[in-house]
N, C-alpha and C. Protein backbone atom coordinates (compact mmCIF):
# COMPACT_ATOMS: atom_id res chain seq x y z
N UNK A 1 0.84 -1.17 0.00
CA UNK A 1 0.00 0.00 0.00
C UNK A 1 0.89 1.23 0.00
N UNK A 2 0.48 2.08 -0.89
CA UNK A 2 1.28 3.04 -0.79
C UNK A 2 0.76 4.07 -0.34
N UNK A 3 1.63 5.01 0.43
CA UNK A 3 1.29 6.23 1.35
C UNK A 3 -0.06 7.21 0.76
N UNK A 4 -0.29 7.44 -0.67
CA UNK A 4 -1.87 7.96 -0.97
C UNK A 4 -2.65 7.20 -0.70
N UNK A 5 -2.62 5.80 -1.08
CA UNK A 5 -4.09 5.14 -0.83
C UNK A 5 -4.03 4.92 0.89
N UNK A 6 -2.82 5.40 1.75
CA UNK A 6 -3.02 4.90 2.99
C UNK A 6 -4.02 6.31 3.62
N UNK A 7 -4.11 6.94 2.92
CA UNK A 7 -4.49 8.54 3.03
C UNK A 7 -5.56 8.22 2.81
N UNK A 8 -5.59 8.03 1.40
CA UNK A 8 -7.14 7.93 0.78
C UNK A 8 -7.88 7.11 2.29
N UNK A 9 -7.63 5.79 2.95
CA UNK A 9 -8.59 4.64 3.64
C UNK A 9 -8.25 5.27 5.04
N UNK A 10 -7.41 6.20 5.52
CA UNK A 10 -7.52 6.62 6.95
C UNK A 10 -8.99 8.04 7.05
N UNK A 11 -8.81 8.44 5.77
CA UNK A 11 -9.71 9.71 5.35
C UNK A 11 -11.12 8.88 5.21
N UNK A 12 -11.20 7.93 4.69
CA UNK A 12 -12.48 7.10 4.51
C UNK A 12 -12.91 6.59 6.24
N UNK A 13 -12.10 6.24 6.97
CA UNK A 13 -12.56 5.87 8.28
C UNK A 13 -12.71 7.43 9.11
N UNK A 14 -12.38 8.01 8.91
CA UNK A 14 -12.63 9.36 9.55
C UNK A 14 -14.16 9.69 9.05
N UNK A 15 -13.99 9.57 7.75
CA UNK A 15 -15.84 10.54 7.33
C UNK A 15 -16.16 9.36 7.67
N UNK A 16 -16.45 8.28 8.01
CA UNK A 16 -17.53 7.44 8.50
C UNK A 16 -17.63 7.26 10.07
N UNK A 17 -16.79 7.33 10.38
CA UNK A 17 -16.64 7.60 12.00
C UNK A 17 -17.69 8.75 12.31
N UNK A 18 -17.20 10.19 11.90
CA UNK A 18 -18.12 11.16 11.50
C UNK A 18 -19.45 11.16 11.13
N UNK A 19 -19.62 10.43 10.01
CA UNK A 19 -20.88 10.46 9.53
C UNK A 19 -22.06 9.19 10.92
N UNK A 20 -21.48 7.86 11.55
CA UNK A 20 -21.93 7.62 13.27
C UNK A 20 -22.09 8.48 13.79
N UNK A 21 -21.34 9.83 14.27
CA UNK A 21 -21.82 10.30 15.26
C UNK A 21 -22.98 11.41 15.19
N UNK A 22 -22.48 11.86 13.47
CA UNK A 22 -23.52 12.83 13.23
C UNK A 22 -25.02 12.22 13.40
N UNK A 23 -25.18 10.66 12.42
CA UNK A 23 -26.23 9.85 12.68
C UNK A 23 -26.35 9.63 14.07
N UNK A 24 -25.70 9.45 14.97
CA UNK A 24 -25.90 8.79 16.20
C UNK A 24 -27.08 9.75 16.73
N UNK A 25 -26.42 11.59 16.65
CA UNK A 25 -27.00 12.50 17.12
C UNK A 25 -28.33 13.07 17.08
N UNK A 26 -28.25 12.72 15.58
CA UNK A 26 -29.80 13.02 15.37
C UNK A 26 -31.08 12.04 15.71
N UNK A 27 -30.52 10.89 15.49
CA UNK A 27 -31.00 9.61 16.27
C UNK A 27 -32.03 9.78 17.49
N UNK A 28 -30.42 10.42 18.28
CA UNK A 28 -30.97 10.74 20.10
C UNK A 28 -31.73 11.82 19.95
N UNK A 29 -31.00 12.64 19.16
CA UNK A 29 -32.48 14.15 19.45
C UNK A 29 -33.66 14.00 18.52
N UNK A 30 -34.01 12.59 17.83
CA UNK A 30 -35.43 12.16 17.31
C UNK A 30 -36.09 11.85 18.59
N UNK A 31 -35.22 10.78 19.16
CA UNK A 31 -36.22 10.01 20.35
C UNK A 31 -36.13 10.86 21.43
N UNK A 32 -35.85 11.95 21.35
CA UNK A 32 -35.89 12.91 22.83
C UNK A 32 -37.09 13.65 22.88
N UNK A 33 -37.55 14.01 21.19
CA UNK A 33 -38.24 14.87 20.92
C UNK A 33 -39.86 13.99 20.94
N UNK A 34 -39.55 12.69 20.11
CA UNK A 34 -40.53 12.29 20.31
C UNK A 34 -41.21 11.68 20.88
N UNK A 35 -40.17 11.64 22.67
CA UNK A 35 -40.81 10.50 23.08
C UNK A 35 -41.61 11.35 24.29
N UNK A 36 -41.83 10.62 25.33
CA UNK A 36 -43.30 11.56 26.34
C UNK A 36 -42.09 12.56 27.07
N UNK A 37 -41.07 12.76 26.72
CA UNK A 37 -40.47 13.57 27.95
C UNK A 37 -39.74 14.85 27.44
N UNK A 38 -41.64 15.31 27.74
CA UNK A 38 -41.45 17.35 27.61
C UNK A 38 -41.75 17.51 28.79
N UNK A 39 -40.58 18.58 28.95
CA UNK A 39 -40.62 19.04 30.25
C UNK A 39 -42.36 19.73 31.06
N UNK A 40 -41.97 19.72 32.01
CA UNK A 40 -43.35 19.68 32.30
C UNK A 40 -43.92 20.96 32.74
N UNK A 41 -42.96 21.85 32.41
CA UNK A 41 -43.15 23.41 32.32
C UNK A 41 -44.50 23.94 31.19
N UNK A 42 -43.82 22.71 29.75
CA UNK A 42 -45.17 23.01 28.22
C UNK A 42 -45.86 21.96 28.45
N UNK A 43 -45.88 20.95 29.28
CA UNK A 43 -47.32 20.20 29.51
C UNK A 43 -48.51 21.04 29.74
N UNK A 44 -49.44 20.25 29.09
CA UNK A 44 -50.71 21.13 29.14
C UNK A 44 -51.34 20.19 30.30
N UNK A 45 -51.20 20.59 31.54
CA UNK A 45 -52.00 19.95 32.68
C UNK A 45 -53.60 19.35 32.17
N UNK A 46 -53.66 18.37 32.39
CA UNK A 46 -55.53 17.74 32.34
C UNK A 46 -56.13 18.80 33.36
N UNK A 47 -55.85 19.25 34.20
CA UNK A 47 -56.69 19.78 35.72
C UNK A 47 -56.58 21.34 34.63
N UNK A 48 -55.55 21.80 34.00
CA UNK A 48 -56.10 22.90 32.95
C UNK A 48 -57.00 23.00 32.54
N UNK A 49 -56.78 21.71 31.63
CA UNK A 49 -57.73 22.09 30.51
C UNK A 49 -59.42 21.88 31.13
N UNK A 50 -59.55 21.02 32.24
CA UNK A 50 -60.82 20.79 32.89
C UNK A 50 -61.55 21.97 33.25
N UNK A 51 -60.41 22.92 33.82
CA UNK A 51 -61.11 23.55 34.30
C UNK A 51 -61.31 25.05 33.86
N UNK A 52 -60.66 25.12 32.56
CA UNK A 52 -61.31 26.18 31.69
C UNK A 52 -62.36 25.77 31.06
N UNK A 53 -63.35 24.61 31.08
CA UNK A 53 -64.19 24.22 30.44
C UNK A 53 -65.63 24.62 31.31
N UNK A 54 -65.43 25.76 32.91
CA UNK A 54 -66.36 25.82 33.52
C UNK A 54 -66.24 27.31 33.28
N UNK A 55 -67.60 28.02 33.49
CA UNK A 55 -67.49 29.48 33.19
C UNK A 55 -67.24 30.36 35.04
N UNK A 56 -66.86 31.48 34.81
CA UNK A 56 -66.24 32.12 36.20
C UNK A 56 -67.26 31.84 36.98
N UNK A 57 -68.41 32.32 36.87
CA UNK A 57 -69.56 31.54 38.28
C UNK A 57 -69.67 30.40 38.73
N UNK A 58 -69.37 29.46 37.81
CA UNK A 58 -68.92 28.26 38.00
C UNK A 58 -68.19 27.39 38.53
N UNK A 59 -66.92 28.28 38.75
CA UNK A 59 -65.60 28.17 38.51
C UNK A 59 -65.60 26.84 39.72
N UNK A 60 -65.64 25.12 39.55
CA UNK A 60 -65.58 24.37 40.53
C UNK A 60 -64.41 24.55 41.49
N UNK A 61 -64.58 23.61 42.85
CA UNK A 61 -63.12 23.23 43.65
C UNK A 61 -61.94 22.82 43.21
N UNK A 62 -60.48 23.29 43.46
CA UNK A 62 -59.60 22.86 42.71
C UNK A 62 -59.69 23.94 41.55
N UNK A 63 -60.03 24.87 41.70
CA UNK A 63 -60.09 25.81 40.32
C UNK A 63 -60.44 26.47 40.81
N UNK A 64 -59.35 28.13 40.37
CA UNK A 64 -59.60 29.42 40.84
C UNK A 64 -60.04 30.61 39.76
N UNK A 65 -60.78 31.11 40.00
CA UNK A 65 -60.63 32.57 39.11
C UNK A 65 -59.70 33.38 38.85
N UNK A 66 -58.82 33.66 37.83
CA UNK A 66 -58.10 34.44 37.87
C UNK A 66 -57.62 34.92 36.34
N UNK A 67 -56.65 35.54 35.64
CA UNK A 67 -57.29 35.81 34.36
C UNK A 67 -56.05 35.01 33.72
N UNK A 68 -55.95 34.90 32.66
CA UNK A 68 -55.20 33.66 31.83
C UNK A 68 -53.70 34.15 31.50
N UNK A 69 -53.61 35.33 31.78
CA UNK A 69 -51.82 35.87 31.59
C UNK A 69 -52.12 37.15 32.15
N UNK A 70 -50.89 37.07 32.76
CA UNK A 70 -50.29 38.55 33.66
C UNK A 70 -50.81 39.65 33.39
N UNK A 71 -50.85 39.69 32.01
CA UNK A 71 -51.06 41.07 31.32
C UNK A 71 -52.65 41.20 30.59
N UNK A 72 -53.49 40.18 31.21
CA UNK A 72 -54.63 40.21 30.34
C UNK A 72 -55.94 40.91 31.51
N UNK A 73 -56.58 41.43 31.53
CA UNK A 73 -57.93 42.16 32.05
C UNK A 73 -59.03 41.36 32.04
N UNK A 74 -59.01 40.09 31.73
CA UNK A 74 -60.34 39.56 31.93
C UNK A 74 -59.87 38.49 32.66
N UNK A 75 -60.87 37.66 33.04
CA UNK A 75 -60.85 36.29 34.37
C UNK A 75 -61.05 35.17 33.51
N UNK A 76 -60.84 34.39 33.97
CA UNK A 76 -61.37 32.76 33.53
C UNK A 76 -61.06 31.67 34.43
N UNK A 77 -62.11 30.44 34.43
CA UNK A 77 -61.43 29.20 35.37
C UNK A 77 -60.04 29.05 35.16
N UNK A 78 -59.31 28.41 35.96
CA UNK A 78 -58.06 27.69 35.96
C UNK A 78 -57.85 26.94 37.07
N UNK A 79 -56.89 25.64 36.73
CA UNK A 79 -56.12 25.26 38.07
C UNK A 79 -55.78 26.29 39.18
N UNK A 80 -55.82 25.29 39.52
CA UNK A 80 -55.02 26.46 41.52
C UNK A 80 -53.50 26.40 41.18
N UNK A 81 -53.20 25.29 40.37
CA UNK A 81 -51.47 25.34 39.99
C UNK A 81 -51.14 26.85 38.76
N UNK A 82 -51.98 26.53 37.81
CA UNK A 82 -51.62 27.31 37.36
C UNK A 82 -51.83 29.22 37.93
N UNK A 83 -53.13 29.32 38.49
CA UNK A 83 -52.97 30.55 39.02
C UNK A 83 -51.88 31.02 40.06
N UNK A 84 -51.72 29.96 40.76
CA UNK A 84 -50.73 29.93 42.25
C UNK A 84 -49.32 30.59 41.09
N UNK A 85 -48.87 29.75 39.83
CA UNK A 85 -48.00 30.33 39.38
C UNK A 85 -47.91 31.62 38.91
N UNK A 86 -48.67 32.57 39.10
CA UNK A 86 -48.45 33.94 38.84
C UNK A 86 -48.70 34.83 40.15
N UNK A 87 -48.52 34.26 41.22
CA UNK A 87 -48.98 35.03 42.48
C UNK A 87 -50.63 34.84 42.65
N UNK A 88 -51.24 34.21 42.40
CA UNK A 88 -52.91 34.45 42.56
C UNK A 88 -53.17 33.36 43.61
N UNK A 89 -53.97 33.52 44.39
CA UNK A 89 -54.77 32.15 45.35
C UNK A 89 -56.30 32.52 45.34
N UNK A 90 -57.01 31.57 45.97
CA UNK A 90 -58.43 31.88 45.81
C UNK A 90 -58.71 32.78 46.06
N UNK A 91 -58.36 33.43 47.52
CA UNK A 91 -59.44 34.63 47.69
C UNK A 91 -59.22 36.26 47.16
N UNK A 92 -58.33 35.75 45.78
CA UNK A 92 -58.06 37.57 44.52
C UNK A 92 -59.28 37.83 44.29
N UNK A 93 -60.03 36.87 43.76
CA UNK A 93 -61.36 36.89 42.78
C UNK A 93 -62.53 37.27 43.66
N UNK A 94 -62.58 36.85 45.11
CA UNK A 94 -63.23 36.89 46.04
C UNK A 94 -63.36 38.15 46.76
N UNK A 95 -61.99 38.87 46.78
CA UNK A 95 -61.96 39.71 47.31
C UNK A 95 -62.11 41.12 45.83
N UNK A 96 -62.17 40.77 44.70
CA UNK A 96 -62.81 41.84 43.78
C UNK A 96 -64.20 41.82 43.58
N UNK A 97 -64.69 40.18 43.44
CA UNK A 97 -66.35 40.35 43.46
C UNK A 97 -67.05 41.28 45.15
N UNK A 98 -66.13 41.21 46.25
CA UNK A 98 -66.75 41.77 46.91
C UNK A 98 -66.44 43.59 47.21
N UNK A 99 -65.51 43.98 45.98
CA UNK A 99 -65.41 45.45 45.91
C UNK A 99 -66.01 45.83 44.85
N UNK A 100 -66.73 45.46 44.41
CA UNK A 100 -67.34 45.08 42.65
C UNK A 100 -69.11 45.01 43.29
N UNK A 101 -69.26 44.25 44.42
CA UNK A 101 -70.48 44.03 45.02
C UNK A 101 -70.75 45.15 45.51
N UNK A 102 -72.69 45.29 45.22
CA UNK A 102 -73.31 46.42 45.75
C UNK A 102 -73.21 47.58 44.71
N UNK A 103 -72.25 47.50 43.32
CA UNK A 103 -72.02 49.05 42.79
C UNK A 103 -72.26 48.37 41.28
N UNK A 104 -73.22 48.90 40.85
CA UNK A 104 -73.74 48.67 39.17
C UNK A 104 -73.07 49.21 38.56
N UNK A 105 -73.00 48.42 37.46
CA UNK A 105 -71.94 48.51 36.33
C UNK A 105 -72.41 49.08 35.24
N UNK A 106 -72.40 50.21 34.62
CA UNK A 106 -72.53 51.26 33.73
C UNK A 106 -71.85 52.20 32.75
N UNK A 107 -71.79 50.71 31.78
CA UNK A 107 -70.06 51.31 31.05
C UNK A 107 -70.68 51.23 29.57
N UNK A 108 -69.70 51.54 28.31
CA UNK A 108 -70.01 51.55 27.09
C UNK A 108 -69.75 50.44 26.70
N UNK A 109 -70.64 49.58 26.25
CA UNK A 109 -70.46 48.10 25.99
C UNK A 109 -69.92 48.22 24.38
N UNK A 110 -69.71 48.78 23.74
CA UNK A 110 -68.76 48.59 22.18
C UNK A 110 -67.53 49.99 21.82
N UNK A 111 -66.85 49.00 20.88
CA UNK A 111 -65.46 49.97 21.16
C UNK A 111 -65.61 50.51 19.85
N UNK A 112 -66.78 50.77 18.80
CA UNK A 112 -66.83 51.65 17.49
C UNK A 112 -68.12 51.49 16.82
N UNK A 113 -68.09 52.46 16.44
CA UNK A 113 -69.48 53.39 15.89
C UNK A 113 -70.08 54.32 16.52
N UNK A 114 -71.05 54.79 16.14
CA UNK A 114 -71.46 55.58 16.22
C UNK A 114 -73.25 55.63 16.89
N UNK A 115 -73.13 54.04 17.30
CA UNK A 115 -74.50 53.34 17.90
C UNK A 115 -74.02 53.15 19.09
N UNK A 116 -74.22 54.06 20.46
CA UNK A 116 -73.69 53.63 21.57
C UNK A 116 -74.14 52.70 22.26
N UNK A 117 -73.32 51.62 22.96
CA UNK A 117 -74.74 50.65 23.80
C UNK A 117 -73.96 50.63 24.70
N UNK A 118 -75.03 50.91 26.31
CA UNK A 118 -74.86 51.03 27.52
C UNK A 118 -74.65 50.09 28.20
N UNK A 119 -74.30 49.20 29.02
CA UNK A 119 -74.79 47.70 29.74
C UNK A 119 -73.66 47.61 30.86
N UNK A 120 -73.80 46.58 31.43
CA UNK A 120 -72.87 46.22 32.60
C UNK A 120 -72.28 45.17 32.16
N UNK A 121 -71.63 45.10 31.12
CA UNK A 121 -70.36 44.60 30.13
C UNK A 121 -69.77 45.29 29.71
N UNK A 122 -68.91 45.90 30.06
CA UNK A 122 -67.98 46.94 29.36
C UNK A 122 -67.02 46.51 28.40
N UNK A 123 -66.53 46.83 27.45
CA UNK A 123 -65.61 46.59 26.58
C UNK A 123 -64.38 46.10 27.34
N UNK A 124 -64.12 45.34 26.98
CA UNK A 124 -62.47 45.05 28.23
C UNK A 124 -61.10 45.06 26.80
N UNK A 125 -61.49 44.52 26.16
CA UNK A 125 -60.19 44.56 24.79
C UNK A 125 -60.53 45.05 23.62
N UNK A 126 -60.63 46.29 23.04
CA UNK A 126 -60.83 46.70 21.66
C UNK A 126 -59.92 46.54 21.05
N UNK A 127 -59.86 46.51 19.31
CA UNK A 127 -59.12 45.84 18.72
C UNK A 127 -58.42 47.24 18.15
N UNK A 128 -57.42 47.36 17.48
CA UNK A 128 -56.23 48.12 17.09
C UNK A 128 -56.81 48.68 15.99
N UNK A 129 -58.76 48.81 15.09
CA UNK A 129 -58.60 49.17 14.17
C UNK A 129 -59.21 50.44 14.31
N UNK A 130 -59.89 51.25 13.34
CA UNK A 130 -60.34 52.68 13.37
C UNK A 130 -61.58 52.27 12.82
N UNK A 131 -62.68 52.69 13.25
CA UNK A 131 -64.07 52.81 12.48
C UNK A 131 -64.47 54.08 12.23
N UNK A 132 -64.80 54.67 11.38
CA UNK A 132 -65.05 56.15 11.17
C UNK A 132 -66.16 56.44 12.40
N UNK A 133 -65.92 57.18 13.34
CA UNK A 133 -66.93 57.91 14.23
C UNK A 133 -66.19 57.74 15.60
N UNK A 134 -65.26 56.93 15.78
CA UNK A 134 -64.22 56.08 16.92
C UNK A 134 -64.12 57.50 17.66
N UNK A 135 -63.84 58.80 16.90
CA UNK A 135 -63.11 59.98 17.85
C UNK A 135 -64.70 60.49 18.48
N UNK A 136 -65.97 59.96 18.30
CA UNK A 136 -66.34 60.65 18.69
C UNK A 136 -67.02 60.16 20.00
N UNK A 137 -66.42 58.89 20.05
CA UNK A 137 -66.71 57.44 21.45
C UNK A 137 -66.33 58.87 22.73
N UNK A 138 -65.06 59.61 22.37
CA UNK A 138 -64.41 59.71 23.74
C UNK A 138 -65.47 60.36 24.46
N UNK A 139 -66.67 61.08 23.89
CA UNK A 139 -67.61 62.23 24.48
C UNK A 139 -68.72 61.48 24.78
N UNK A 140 -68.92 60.19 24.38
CA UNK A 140 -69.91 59.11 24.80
C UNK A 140 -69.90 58.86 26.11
N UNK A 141 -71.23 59.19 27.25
CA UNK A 141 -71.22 59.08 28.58
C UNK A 141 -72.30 57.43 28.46
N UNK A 142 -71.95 57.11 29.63
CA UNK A 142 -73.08 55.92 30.10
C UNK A 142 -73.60 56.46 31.22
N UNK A 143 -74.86 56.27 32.05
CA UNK A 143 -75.02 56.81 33.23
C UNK A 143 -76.40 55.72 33.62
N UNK A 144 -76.60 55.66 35.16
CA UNK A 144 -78.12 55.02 35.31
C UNK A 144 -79.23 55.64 35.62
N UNK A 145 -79.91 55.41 35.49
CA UNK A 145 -81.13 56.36 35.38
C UNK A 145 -82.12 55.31 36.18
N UNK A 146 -82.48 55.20 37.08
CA UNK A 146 -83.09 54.45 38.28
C UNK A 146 -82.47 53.07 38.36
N UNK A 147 -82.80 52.21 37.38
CA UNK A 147 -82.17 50.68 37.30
C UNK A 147 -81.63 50.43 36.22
N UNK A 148 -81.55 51.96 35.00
CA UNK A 148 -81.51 51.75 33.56
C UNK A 148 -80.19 52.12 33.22
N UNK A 149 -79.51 51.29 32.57
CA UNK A 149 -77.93 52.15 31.90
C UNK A 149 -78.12 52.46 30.76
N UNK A 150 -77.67 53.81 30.43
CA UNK A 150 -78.66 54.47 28.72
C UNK A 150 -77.39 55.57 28.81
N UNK A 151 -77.50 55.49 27.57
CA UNK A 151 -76.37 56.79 26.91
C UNK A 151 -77.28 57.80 27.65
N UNK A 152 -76.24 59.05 28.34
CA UNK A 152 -76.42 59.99 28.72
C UNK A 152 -76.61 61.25 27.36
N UNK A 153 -77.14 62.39 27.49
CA UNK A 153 -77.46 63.30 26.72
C UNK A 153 -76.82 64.23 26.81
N UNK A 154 -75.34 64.35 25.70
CA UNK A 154 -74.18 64.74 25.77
C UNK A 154 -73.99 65.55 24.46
N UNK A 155 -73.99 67.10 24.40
CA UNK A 155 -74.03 68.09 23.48
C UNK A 155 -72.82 67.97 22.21
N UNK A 156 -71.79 67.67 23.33
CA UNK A 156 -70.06 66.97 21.96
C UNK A 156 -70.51 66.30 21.30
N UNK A 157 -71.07 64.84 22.41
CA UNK A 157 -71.02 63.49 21.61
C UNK A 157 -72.19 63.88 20.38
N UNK A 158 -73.27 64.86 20.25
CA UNK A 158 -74.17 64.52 19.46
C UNK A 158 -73.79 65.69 18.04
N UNK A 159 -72.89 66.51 18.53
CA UNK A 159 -72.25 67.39 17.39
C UNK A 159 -71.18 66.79 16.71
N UNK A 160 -70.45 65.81 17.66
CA UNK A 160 -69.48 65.40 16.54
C UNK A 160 -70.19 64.14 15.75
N UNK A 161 -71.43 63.23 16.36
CA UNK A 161 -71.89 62.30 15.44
C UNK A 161 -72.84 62.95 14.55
N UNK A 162 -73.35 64.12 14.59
CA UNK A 162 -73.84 64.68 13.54
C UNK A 162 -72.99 65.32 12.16
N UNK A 163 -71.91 65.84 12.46
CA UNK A 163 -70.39 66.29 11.81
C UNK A 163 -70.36 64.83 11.37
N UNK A 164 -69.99 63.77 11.85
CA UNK A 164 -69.69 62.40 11.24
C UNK A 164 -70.31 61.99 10.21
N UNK A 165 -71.88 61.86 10.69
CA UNK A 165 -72.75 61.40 9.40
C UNK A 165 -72.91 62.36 8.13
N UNK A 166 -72.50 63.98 8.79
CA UNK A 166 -72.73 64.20 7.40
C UNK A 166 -71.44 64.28 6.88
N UNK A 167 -69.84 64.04 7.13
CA UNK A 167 -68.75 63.26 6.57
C UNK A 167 -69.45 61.71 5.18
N UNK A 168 -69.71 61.38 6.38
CA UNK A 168 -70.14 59.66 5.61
C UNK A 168 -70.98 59.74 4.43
N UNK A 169 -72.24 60.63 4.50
CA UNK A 169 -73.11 61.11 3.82
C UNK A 169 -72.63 61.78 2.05
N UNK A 170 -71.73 62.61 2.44
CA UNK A 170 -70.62 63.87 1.75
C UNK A 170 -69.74 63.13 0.88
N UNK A 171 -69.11 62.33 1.52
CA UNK A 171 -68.10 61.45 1.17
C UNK A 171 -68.37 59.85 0.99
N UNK A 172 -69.56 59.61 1.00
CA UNK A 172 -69.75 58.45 0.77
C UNK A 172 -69.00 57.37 -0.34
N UNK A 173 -68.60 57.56 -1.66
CA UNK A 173 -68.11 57.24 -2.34
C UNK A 173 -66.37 57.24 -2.52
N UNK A 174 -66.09 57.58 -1.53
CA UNK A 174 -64.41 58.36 -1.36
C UNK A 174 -64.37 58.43 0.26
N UNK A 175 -63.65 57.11 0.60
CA UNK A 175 -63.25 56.37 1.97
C UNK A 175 -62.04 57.66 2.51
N UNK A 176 -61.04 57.65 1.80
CA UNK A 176 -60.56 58.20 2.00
C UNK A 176 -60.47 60.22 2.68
N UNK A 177 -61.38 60.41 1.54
CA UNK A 177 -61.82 62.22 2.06
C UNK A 177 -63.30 61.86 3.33
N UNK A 178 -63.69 60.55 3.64
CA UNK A 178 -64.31 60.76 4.55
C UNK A 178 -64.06 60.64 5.73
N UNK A 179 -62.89 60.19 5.72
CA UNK A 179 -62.06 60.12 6.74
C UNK A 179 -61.17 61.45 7.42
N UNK A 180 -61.13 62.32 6.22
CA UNK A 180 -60.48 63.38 6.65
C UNK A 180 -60.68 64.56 7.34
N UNK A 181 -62.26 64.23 6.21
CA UNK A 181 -63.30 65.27 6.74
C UNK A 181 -63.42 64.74 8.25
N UNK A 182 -63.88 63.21 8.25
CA UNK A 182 -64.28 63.35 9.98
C UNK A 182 -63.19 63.31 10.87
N UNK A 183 -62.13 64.02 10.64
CA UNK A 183 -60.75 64.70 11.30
C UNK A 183 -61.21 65.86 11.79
N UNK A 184 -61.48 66.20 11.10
CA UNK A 184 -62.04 67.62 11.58
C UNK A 184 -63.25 68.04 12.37
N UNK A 185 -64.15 67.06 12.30
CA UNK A 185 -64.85 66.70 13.63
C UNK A 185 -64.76 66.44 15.17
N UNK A 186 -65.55 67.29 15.80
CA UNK A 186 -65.50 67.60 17.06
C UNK A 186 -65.89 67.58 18.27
């Protein structure tokens, strides 16, 4: 054998040596991935998913009220594990229904147009878009009126939705200049 071909067959056991371990590797990180052992941080708990399937009045034992991420404004069932993991225990929810108790709720139940509706559902998440009349929400009052929640009778709110419609009216055909016009609405 001469010294190239001893080259050539030491170079051949190297890329195959190589090419085992590369195979070996991917091998192990197939069966790591596919086998039951995810950490149990992205397990989706059964006692989760159970118990988002009850509504907040509902909310059974073993399941607390509390809202579904740190940063979110509304409530929903959950485990006691999972709420416990953001600082929450039972009596958060308990102790807001009873600062919440006794005082009616009288808010603007929609986040665009120009059709106000009153109720004790308030908008909790409006969405990021613009509806033509949106600027003129801010002058929109709710108020109760013995047991009744009804748009209050508000001189802005009814000058700038009058300015609006006749934008929409004006400009009906041309999205664009009706939009501009109701810029200038007040």
């Amino acid at each position: 054998m001469t010294g190239q071909n001893k080259k050539v067959v030491l170079e051949l056991i190297l890329l195959l040596i190589m090419l085992s371990l590369i195979t070996w590797y991917f091998f192990d990180r197939y069966n790591i991935l596919s086998s039951n052992s995810i950490p149990s941080a992205t397990k989706v708990n059964q006692t989760d998913v159970s118990c988002n399937s009850y509504a907040v009045d509902a909310c059974p034992g073993g399941c607390v009220v509390c809202p579904p991420c740190p940063e979110c404004s509304s409530v929903s069932c959950q485990s006691e594990e999972f709420c416990a993991g953001m600082g929450i225990d039972r009596t958060w929810y308990k102790k807001i229904r009873t600062t919440l108790k006794g005082k009616t709720i009288c808010e603007r139940e929609n986040c665009h147009g120009l059709d106000i509706k009153c109720g004790s559902n308030p908008a909790e998440v409006c969405t990021a878009m613009y509806a033509l009349g949106d600027r003129c929400l801010n002058y929109a009052v709710c108020e109760l009126v013995g047991e009744k929640c009804q748009v209050k009778a508000n001189e802005q709110f009814t000058k700038c939705k009058a300015c609006v419609d006749s934008c929409a009216k004006e400009y009906q055909s041309d999205p664009a200049k009706m939009f501009e016009c109701e810029g200038k609405c007040d």
